[in-house]
C-alpha atoms as a PDB file:
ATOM      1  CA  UNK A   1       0.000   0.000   0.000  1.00  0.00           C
ATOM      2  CA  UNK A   2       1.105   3.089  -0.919  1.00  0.00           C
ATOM      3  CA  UNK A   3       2.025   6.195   2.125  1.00  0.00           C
ATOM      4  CA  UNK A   4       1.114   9.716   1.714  1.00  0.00           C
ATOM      5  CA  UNK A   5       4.274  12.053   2.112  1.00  0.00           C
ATOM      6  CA  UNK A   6       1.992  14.433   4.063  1.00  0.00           C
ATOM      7  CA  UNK A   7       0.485  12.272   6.900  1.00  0.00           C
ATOM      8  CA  UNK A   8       2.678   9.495   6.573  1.00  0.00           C
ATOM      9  CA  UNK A   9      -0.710   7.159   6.868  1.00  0.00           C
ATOM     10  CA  UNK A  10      -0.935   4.413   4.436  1.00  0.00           C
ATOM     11  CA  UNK A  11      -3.622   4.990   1.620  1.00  0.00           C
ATOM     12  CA  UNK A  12      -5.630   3.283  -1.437  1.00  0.00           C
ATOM     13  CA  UNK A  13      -4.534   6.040  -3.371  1.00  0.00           C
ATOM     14  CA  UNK A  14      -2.040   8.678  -3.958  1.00  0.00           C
ATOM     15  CA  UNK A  15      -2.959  12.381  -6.210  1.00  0.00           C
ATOM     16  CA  UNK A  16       0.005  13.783  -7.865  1.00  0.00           C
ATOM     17  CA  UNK A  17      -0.088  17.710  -6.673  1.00  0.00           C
ATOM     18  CA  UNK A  18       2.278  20.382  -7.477  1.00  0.00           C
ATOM     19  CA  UNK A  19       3.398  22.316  -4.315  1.00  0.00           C
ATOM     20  CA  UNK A  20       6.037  24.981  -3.983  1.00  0.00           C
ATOM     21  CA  UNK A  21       7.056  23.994  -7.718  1.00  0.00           C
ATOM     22  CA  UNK A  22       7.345  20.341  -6.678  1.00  0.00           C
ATOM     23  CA  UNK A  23       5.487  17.426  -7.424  1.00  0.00           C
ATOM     24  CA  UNK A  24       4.307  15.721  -4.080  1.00  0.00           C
ATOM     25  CA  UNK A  25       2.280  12.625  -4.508  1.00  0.00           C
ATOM     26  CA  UNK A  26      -0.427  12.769  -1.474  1.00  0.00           C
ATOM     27  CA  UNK A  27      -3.850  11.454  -0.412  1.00  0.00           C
ATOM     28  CA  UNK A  28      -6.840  13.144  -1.339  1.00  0.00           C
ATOM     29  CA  UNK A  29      -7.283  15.275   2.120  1.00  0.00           C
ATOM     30  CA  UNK A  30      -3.772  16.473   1.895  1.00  0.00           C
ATOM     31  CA  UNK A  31      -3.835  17.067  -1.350  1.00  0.00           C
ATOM     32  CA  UNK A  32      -7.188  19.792  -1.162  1.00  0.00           C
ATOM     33  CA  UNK A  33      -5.431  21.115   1.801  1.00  0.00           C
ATOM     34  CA  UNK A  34      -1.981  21.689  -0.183  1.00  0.00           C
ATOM     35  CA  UNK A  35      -4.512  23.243  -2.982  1.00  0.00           C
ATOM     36  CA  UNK A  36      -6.223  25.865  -0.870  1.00  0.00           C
ATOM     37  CA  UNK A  37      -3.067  26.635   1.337  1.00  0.00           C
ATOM     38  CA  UNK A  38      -1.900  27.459  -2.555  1.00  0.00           C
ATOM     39  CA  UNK A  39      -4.494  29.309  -3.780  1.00  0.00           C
ATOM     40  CA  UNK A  40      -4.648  31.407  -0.005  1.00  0.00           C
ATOM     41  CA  UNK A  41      -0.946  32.246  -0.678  1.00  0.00           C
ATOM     42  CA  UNK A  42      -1.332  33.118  -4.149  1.00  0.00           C
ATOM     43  CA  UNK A  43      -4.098  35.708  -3.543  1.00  0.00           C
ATOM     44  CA  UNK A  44      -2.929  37.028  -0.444  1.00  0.00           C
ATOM     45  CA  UNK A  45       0.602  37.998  -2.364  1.00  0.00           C
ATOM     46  CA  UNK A  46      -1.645  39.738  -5.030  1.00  0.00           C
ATOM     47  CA  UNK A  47      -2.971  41.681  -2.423  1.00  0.00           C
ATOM     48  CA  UNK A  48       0.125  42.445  -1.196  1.00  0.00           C
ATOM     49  CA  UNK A  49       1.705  43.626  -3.856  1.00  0.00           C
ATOM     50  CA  UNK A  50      -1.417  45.829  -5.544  1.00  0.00           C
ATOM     51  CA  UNK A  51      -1.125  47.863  -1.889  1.00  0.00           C
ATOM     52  CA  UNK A  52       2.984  47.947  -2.805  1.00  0.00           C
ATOM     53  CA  UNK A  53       2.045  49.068  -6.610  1.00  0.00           C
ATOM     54  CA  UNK A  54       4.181  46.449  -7.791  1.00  0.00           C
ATOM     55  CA  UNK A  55       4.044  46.113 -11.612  1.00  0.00           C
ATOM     56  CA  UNK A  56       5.860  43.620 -12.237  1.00  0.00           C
ATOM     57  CA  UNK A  57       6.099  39.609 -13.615  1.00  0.00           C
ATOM     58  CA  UNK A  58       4.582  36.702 -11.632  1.00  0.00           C
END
């Protein structure tokens, strides 16, 4: 049986995410965790850097 790199708890099933630029083969709970802790970070440096007027790639 396979074992999830997040929880270390053996599972049916591992989902191939990317995370940090790396792909990280979890289960399914860890892997729509490691998607919304992406998607928080992603917005909250857009935020960031629209009140810093930041123009530039990313």
């Amino acid at each position: 049986m396979p074992t999830c790199r997040g929880c270390k708890e053996e599972v049916d099933a591992l989902v191939a995410v990317t995370v940090e630029g790396k792909k990280v083969k979890l289960c399914e709970d860890c892997a729509d965790r490691a998607r919304e802790e992406g998607e928080v970070a992603r917005e909250s440096e857009s935020v960031i850097q629209g009140m810093m007027g930041f123009k530039g790639r990313r």
